[in-house]
PDB file of N, CA and C in Angstrom:
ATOM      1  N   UNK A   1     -55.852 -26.226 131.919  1.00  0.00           N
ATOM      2  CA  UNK A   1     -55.898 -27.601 132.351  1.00  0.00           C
ATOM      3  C   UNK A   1     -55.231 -27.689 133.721  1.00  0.00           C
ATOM      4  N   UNK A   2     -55.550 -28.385 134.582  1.00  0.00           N
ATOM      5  CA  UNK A   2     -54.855 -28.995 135.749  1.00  0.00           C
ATOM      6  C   UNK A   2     -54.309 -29.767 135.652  1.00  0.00           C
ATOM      7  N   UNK A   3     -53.178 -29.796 136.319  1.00  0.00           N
ATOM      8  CA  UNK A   3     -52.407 -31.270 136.531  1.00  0.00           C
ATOM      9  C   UNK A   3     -52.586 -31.282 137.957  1.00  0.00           C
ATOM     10  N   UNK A   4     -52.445 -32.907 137.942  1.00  0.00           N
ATOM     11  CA  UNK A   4     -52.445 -33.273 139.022  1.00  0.00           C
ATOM     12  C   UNK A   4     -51.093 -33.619 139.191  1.00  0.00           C
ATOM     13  N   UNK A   5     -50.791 -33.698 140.618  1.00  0.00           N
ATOM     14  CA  UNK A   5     -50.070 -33.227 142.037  1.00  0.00           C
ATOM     15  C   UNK A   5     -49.688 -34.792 142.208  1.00  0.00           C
ATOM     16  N   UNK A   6     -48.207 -35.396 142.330  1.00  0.00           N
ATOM     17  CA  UNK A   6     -47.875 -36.664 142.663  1.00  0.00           C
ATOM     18  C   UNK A   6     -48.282 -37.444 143.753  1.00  0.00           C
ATOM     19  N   UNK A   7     -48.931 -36.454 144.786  1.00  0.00           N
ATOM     20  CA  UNK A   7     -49.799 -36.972 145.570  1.00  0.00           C
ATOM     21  C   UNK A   7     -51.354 -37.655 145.258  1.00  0.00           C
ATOM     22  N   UNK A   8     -51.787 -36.621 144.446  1.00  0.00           N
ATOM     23  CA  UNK A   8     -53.333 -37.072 143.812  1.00  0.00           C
ATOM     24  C   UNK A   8     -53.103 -37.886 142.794  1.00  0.00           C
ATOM     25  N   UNK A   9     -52.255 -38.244 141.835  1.00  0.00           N
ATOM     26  CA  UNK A   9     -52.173 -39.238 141.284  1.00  0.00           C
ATOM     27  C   UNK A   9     -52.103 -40.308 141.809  1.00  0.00           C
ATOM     28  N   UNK A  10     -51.142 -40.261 142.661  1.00  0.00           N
ATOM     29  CA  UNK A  10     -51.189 -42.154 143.837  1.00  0.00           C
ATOM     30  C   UNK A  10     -52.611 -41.901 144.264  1.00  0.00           C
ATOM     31  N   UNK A  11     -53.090 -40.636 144.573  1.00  0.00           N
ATOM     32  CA  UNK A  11     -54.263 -41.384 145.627  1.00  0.00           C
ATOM     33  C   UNK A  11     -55.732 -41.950 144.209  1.00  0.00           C
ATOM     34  N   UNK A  12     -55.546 -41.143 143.163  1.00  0.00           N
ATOM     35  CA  UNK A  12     -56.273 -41.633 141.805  1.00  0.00           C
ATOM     36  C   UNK A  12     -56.306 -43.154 141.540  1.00  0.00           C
ATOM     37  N   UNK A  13     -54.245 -43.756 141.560  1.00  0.00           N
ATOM     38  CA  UNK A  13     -54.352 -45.065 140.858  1.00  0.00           C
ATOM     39  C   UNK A  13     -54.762 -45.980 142.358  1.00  0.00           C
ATOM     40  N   UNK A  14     -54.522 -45.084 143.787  1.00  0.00           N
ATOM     41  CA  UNK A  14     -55.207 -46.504 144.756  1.00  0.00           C
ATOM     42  C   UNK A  14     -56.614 -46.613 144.959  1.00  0.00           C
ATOM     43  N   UNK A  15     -57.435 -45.551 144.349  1.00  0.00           N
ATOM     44  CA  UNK A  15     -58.783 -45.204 144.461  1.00  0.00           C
ATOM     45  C   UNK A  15     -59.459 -46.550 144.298  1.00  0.00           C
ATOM     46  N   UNK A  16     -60.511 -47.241 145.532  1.00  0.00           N
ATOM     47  CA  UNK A  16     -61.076 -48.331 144.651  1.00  0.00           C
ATOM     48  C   UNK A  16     -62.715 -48.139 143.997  1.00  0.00           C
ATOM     49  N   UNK A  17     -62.895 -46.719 143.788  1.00  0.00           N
ATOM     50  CA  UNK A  17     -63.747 -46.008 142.869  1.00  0.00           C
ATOM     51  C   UNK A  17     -63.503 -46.161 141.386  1.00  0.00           C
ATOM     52  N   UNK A  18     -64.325 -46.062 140.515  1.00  0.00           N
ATOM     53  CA  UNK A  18     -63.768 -46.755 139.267  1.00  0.00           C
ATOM     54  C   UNK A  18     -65.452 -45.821 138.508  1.00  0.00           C
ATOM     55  N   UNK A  19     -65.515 -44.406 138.050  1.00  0.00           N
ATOM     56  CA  UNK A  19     -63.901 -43.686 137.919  1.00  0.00           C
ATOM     57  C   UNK A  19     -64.061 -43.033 139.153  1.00  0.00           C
ATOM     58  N   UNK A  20     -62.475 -42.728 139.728  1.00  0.00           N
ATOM     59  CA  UNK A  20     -62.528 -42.203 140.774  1.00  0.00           C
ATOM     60  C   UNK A  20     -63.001 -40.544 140.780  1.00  0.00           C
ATOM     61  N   UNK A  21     -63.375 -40.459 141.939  1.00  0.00           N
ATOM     62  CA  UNK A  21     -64.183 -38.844 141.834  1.00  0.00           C
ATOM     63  C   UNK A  21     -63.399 -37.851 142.891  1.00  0.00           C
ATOM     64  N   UNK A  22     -63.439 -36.588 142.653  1.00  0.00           N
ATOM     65  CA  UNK A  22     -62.588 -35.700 143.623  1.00  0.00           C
ATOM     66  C   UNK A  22     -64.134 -34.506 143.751  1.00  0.00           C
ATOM     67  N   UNK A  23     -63.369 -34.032 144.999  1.00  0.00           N
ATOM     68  CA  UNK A  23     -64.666 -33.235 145.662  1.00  0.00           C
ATOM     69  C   UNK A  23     -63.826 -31.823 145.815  1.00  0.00           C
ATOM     70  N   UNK A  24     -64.644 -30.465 145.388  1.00  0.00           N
ATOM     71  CA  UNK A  24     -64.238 -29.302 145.960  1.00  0.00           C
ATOM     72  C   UNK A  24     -64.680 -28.989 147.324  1.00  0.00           C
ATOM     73  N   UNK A  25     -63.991 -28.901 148.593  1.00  0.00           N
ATOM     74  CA  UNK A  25     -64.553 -29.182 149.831  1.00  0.00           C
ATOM     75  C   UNK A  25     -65.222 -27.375 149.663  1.00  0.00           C
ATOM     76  N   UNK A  26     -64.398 -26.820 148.967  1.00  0.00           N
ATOM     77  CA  UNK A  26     -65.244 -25.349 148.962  1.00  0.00           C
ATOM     78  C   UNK A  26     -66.999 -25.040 148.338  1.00  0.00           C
ATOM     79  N   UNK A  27     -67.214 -25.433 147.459  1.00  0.00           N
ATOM     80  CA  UNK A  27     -68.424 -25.609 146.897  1.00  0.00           C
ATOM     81  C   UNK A  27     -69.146 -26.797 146.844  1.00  0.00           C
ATOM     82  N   UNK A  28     -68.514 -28.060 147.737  1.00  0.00           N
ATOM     83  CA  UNK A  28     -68.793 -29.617 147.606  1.00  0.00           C
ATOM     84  C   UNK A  28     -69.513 -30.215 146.662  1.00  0.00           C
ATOM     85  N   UNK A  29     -68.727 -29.914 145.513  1.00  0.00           N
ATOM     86  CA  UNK A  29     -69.149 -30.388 144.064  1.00  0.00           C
ATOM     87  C   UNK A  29     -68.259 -31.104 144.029  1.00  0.00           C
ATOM     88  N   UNK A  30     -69.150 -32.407 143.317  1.00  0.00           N
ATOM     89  CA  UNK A  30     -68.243 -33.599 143.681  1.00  0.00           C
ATOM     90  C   UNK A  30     -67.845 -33.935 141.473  1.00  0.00           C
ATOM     91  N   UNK A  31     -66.851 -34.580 141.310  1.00  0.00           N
ATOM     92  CA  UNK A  31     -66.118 -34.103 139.918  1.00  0.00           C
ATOM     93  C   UNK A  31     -65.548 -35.941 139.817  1.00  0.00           C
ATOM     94  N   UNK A  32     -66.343 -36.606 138.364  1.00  0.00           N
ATOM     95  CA  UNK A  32     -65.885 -37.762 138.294  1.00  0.00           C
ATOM     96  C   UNK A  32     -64.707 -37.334 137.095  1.00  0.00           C
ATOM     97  N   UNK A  33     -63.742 -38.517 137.418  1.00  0.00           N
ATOM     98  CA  UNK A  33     -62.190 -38.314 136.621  1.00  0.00           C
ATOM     99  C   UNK A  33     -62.400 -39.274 136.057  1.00  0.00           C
ATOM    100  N   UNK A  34     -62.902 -39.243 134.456  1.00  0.00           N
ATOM    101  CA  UNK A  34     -62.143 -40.006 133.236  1.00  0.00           C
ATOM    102  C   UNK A  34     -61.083 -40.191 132.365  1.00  0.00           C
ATOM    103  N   UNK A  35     -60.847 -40.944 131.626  1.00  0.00           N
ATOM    104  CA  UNK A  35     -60.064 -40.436 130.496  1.00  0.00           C
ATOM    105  C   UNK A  35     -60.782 -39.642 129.281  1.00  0.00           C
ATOM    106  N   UNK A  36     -59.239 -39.023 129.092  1.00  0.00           N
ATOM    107  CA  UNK A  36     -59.853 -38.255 128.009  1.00  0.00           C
ATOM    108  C   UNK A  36     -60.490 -39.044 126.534  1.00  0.00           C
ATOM    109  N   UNK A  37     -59.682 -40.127 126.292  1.00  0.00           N
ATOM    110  CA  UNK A  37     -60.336 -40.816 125.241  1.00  0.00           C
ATOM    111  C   UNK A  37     -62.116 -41.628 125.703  1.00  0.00           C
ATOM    112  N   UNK A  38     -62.572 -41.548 126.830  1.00  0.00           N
ATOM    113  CA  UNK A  38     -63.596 -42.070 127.523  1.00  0.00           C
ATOM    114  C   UNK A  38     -64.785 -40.941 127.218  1.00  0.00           C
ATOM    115  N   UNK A  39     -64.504 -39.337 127.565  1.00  0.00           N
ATOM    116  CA  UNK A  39     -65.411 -38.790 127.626  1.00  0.00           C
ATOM    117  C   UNK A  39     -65.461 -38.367 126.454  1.00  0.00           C
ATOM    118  N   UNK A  40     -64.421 -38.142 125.304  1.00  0.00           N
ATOM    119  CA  UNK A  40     -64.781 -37.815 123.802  1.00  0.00           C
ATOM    120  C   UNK A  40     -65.708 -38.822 123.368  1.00  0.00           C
ATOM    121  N   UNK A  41     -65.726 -40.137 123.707  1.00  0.00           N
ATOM    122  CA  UNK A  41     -66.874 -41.246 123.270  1.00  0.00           C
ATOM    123  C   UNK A  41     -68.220 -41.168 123.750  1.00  0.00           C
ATOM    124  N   UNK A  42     -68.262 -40.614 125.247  1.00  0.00           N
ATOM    125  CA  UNK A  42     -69.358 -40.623 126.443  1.00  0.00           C
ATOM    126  C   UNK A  42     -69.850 -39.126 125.617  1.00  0.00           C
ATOM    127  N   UNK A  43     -69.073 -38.032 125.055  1.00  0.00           N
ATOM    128  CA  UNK A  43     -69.822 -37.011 124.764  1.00  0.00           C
ATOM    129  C   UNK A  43     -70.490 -37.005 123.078  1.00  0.00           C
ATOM    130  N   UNK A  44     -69.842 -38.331 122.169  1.00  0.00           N
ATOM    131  CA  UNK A  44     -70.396 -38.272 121.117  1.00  0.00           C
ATOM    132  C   UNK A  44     -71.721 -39.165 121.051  1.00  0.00           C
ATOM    133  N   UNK A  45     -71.617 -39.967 121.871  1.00  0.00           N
ATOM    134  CA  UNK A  45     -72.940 -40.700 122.435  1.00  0.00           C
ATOM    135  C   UNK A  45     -73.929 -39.757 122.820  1.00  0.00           C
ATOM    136  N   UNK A  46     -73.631 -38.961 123.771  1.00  0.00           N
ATOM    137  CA  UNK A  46     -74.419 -37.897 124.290  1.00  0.00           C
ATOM    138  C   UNK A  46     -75.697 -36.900 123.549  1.00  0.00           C
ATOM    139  N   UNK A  47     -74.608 -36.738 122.530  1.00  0.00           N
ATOM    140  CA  UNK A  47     -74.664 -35.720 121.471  1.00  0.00           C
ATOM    141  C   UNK A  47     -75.542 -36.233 120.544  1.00  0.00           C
ATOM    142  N   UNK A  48     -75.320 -37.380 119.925  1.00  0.00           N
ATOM    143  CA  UNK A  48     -76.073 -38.160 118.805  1.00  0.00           C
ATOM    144  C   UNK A  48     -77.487 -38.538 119.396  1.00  0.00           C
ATOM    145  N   UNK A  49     -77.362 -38.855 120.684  1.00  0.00           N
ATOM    146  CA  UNK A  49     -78.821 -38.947 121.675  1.00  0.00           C
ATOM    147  C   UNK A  49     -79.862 -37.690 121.666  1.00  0.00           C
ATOM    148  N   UNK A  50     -79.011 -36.577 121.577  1.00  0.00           N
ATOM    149  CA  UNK A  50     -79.887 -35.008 122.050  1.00  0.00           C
ATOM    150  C   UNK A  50     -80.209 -34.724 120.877  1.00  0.00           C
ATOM    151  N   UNK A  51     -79.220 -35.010 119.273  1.00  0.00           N
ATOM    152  CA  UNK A  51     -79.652 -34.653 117.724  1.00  0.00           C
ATOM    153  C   UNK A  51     -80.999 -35.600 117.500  1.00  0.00           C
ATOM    154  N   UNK A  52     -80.716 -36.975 118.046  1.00  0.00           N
ATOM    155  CA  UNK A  52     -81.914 -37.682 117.961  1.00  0.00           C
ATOM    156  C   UNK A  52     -83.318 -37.633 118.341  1.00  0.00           C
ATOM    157  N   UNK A  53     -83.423 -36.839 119.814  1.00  0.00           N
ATOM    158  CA  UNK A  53     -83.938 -36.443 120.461  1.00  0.00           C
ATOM    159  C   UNK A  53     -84.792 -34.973 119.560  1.00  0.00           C
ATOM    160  N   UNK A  54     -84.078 -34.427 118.785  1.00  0.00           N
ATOM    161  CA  UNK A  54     -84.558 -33.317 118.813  1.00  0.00           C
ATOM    162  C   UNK A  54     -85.222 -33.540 117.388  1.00  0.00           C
ATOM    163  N   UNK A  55     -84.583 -34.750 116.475  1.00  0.00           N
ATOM    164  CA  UNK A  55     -85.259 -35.024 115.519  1.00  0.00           C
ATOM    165  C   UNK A  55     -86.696 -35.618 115.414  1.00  0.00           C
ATOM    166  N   UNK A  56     -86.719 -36.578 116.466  1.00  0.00           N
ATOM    167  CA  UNK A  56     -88.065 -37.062 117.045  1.00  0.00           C
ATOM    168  C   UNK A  56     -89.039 -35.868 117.403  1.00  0.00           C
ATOM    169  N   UNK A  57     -88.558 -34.948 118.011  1.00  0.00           N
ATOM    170  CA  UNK A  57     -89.500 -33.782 118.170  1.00  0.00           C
ATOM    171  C   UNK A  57     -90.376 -32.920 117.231  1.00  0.00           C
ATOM    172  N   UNK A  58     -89.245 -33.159 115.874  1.00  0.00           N
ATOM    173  CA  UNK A  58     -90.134 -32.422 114.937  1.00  0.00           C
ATOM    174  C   UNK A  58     -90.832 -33.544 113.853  1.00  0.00           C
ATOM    175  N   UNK A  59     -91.172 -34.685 115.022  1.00  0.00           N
ATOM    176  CA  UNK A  59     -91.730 -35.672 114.054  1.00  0.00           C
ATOM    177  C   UNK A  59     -93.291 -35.155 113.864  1.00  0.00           C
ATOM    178  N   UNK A  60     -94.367 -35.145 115.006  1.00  0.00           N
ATOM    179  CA  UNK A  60     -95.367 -34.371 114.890  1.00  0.00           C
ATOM    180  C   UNK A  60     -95.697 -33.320 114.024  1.00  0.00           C
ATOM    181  N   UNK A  61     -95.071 -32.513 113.789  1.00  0.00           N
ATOM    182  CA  UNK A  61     -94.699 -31.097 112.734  1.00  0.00           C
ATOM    183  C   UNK A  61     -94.580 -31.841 111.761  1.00  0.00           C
ATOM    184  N   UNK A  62     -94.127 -32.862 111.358  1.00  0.00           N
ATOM    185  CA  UNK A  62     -94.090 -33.124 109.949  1.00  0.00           C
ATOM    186  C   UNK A  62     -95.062 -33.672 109.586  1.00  0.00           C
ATOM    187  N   UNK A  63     -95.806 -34.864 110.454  1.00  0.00           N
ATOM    188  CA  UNK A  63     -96.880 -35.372 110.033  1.00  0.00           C
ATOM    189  C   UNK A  63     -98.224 -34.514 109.720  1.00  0.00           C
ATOM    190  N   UNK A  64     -98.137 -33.274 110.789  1.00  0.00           N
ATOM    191  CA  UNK A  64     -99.210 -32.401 110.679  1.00  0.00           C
ATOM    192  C   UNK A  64     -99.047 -31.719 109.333  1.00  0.00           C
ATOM    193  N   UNK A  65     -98.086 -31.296 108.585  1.00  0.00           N
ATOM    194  CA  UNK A  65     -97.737 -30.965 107.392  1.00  0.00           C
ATOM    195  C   UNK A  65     -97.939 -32.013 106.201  1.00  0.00           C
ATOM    196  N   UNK A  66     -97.720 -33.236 106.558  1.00  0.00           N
ATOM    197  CA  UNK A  66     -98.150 -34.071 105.370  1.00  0.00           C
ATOM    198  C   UNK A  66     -99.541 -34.649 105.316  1.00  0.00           C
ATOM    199  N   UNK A  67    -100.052 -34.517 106.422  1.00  0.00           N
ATOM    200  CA  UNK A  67    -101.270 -34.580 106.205  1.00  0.00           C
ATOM    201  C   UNK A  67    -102.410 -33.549 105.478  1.00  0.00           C
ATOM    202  N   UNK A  68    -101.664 -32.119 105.555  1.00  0.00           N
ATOM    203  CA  UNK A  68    -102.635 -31.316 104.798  1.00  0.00           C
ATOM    204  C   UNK A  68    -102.316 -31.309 103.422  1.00  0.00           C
ATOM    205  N   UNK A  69    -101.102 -31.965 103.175  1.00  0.00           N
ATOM    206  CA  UNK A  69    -100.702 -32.134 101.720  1.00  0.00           C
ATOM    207  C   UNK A  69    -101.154 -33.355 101.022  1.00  0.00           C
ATOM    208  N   UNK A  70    -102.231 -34.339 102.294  1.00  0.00           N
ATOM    209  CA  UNK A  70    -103.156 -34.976 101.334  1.00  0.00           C
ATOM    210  C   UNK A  70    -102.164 -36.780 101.602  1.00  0.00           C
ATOM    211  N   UNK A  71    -101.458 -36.803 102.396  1.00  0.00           N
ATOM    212  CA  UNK A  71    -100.711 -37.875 102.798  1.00  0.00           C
ATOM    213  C   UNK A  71    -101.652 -38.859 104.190  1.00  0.00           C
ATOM    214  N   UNK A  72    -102.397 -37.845 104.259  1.00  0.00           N
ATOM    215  CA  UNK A  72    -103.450 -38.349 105.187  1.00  0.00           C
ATOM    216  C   UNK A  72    -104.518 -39.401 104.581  1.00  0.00           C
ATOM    217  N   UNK A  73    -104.829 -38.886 103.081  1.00  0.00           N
ATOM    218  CA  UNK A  73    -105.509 -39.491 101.740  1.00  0.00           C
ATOM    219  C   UNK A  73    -105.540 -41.422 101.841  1.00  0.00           C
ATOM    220  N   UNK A  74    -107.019 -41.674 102.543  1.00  0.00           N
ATOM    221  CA  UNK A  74    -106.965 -43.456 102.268  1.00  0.00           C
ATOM    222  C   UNK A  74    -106.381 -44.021 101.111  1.00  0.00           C
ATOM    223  N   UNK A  75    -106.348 -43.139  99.658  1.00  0.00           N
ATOM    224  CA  UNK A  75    -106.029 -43.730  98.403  1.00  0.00           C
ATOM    225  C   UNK A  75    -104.003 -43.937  98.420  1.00  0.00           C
ATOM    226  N   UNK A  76    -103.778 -43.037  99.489  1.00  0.00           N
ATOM    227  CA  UNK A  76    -102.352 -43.174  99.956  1.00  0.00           C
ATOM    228  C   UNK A  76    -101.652 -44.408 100.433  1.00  0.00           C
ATOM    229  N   UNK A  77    -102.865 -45.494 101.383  1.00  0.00           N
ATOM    230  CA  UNK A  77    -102.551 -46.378 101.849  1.00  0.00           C
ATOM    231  C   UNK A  77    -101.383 -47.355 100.797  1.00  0.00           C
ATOM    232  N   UNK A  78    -101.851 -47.678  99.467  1.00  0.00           N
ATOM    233  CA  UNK A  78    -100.884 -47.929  98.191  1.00  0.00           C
ATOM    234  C   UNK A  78     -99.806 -48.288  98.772  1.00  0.00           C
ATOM    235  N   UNK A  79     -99.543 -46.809  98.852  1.00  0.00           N
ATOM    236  CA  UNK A  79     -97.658 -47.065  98.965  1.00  0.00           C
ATOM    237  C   UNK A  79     -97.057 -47.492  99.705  1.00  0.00           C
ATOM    238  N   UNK A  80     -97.701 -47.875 100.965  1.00  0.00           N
ATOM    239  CA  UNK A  80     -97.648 -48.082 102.199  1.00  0.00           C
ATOM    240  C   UNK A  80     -97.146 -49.345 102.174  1.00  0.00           C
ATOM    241  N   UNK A  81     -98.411 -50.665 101.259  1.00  0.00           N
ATOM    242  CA  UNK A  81     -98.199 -51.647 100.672  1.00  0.00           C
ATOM    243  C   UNK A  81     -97.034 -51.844 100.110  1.00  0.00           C
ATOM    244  N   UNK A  82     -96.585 -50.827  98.973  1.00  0.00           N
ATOM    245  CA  UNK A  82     -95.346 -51.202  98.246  1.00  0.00           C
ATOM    246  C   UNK A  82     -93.992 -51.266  98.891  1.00  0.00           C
ATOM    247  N   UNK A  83     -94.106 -50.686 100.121  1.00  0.00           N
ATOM    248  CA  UNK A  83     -93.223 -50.407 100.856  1.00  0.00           C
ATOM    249  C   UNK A  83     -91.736 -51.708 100.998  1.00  0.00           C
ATOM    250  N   UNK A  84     -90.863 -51.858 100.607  1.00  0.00           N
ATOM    251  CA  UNK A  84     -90.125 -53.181 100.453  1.00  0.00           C
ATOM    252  C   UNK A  84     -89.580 -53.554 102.063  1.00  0.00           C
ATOM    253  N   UNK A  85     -89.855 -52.544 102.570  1.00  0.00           N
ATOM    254  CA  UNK A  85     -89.055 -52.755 104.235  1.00  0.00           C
ATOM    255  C   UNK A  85     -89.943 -53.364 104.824  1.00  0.00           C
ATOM    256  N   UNK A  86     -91.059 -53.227 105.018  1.00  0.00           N
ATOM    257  CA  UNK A  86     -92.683 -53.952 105.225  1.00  0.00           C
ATOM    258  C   UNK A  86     -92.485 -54.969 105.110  1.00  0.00           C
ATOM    259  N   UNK A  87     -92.846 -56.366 106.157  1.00  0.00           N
ATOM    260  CA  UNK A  87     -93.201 -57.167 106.259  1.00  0.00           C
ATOM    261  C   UNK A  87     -94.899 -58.154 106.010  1.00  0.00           C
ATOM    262  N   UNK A  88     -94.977 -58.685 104.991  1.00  0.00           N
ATOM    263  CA  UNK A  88     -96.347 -58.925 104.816  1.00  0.00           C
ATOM    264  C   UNK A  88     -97.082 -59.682 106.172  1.00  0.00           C
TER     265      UNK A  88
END
Protein backbone atom coordinates (compact mmCIF):
# COMPACT_ATOMS: atom_id res chain seq x y z
CA UNK A 1 0.00 0.00 0.00
CA UNK A 2 1.08 3.64 -0.34
CA UNK A 3 0.72 6.26 1.86
CA UNK A 4 0.45 9.34 1.06
CA UNK A 5 2.96 12.14 1.82
CA UNK A 6 1.54 15.30 4.06
CA UNK A 7 2.01 17.16 1.13
CA UNK A 8 -0.37 15.04 -1.19
CA UNK A 9 -2.84 14.81 1.31
CA UNK A 10 -3.37 18.76 1.54
CA UNK A 11 -3.10 18.84 -2.09
CA UNK A 12 -6.04 15.66 -2.13
CA UNK A 13 -8.37 17.59 0.56
CA UNK A 14 -7.83 21.16 -1.67
CA UNK A 15 -8.42 19.23 -4.92
CA UNK A 16 -11.62 20.75 -6.49
CA UNK A 17 -11.82 17.31 -8.46
CA UNK A 18 -14.23 15.11 -6.76
CA UNK A 19 -12.63 12.16 -6.80
CA UNK A 20 -9.50 13.69 -7.10
CA UNK A 21 -7.06 11.96 -9.59
CA UNK A 22 -3.11 11.72 -9.50
CA UNK A 23 -1.03 11.17 -12.65
CA UNK A 24 2.29 9.04 -13.06
CA UNK A 25 4.23 11.75 -15.06
CA UNK A 26 6.43 8.54 -15.94
CA UNK A 27 3.91 6.38 -17.79
CA UNK A 28 1.07 9.32 -17.75
CA UNK A 29 -1.46 7.09 -16.38
CA UNK A 30 -3.74 9.04 -14.87
CA UNK A 31 -5.19 7.10 -11.25
CA UNK A 32 -8.72 8.24 -9.71
CA UNK A 33 -8.51 8.28 -5.63
CA UNK A 34 -11.51 6.84 -3.81
CA UNK A 35 -12.40 5.60 -0.70
CA UNK A 36 -11.91 2.45 0.22
CA UNK A 37 -15.47 1.88 1.44
CA UNK A 38 -16.57 3.54 -2.23
CA UNK A 39 -14.74 1.11 -4.43
CA UNK A 40 -15.69 -2.17 -2.35
CA UNK A 41 -19.41 -0.94 -3.38
CA UNK A 42 -18.31 0.39 -7.08
CA UNK A 43 -16.60 -3.22 -7.35
CA UNK A 44 -19.65 -5.27 -6.04
CA UNK A 45 -21.84 -3.42 -8.46
CA UNK A 46 -19.35 -4.17 -11.05
CA UNK A 47 -19.22 -7.67 -10.39
CA UNK A 48 -23.00 -8.48 -10.05
CA UNK A 49 -23.24 -6.55 -13.61
CA UNK A 50 -20.47 -9.00 -15.37
CA UNK A 51 -22.31 -12.36 -13.32
CA UNK A 52 -25.40 -10.86 -14.91
CA UNK A 53 -23.99 -10.29 -18.00
CA UNK A 54 -22.70 -13.62 -18.35
CA UNK A 55 -25.95 -15.16 -17.23
CA UNK A 56 -27.85 -13.46 -20.04
CA UNK A 57 -25.35 -15.04 -22.35
CA UNK A 58 -26.21 -18.44 -21.71
CA UNK A 59 -29.78 -17.46 -22.18
CA UNK A 60 -29.81 -18.57 -25.98
CA UNK A 61 -28.15 -22.04 -24.99
CA UNK A 62 -30.87 -22.68 -22.89
CA UNK A 63 -33.65 -21.91 -25.01
CA UNK A 64 -31.99 -23.87 -27.85
CA UNK A 65 -31.98 -26.83 -25.34
CA UNK A 66 -35.54 -26.49 -24.29
CA UNK A 67 -36.75 -26.34 -27.33
CA UNK A 68 -35.52 -29.76 -28.46
CA UNK A 69 -36.94 -31.04 -25.26
CA UNK A 70 -40.28 -30.17 -26.78
CA UNK A 71 -40.77 -26.66 -24.78
CA UNK A 72 -41.01 -25.28 -28.17
CA UNK A 73 -44.46 -27.63 -28.27
CA UNK A 74 -47.80 -25.13 -29.12
CA UNK A 75 -49.60 -27.59 -26.55
CA UNK A 76 -46.92 -25.86 -24.08
CA UNK A 77 -48.48 -22.51 -24.55
CA UNK A 78 -50.85 -23.83 -21.21
CA UNK A 79 -48.51 -22.99 -18.85
CA UNK A 80 -47.64 -19.96 -20.09
CA UNK A 81 -51.35 -19.00 -19.31
CA UNK A 82 -51.11 -20.36 -15.80
CA UNK A 83 -48.33 -18.40 -15.21
CA UNK A 84 -49.41 -16.19 -11.83
CA UNK A 85 -46.73 -13.39 -12.63
CA UNK A 86 -48.59 -12.81 -16.06
CA UNK A 87 -50.72 -10.17 -16.43
CA UNK A 88 -54.06 -10.93 -18.28
Amino acid sequence: MIELTLQQRQTVAQSKETPPRAVDPDTDTTYVLIQEEVYIRLKKVLLDEEESSLLRDTYPYAMEVFGREGWDDPAMDIYNDLDPRRQS
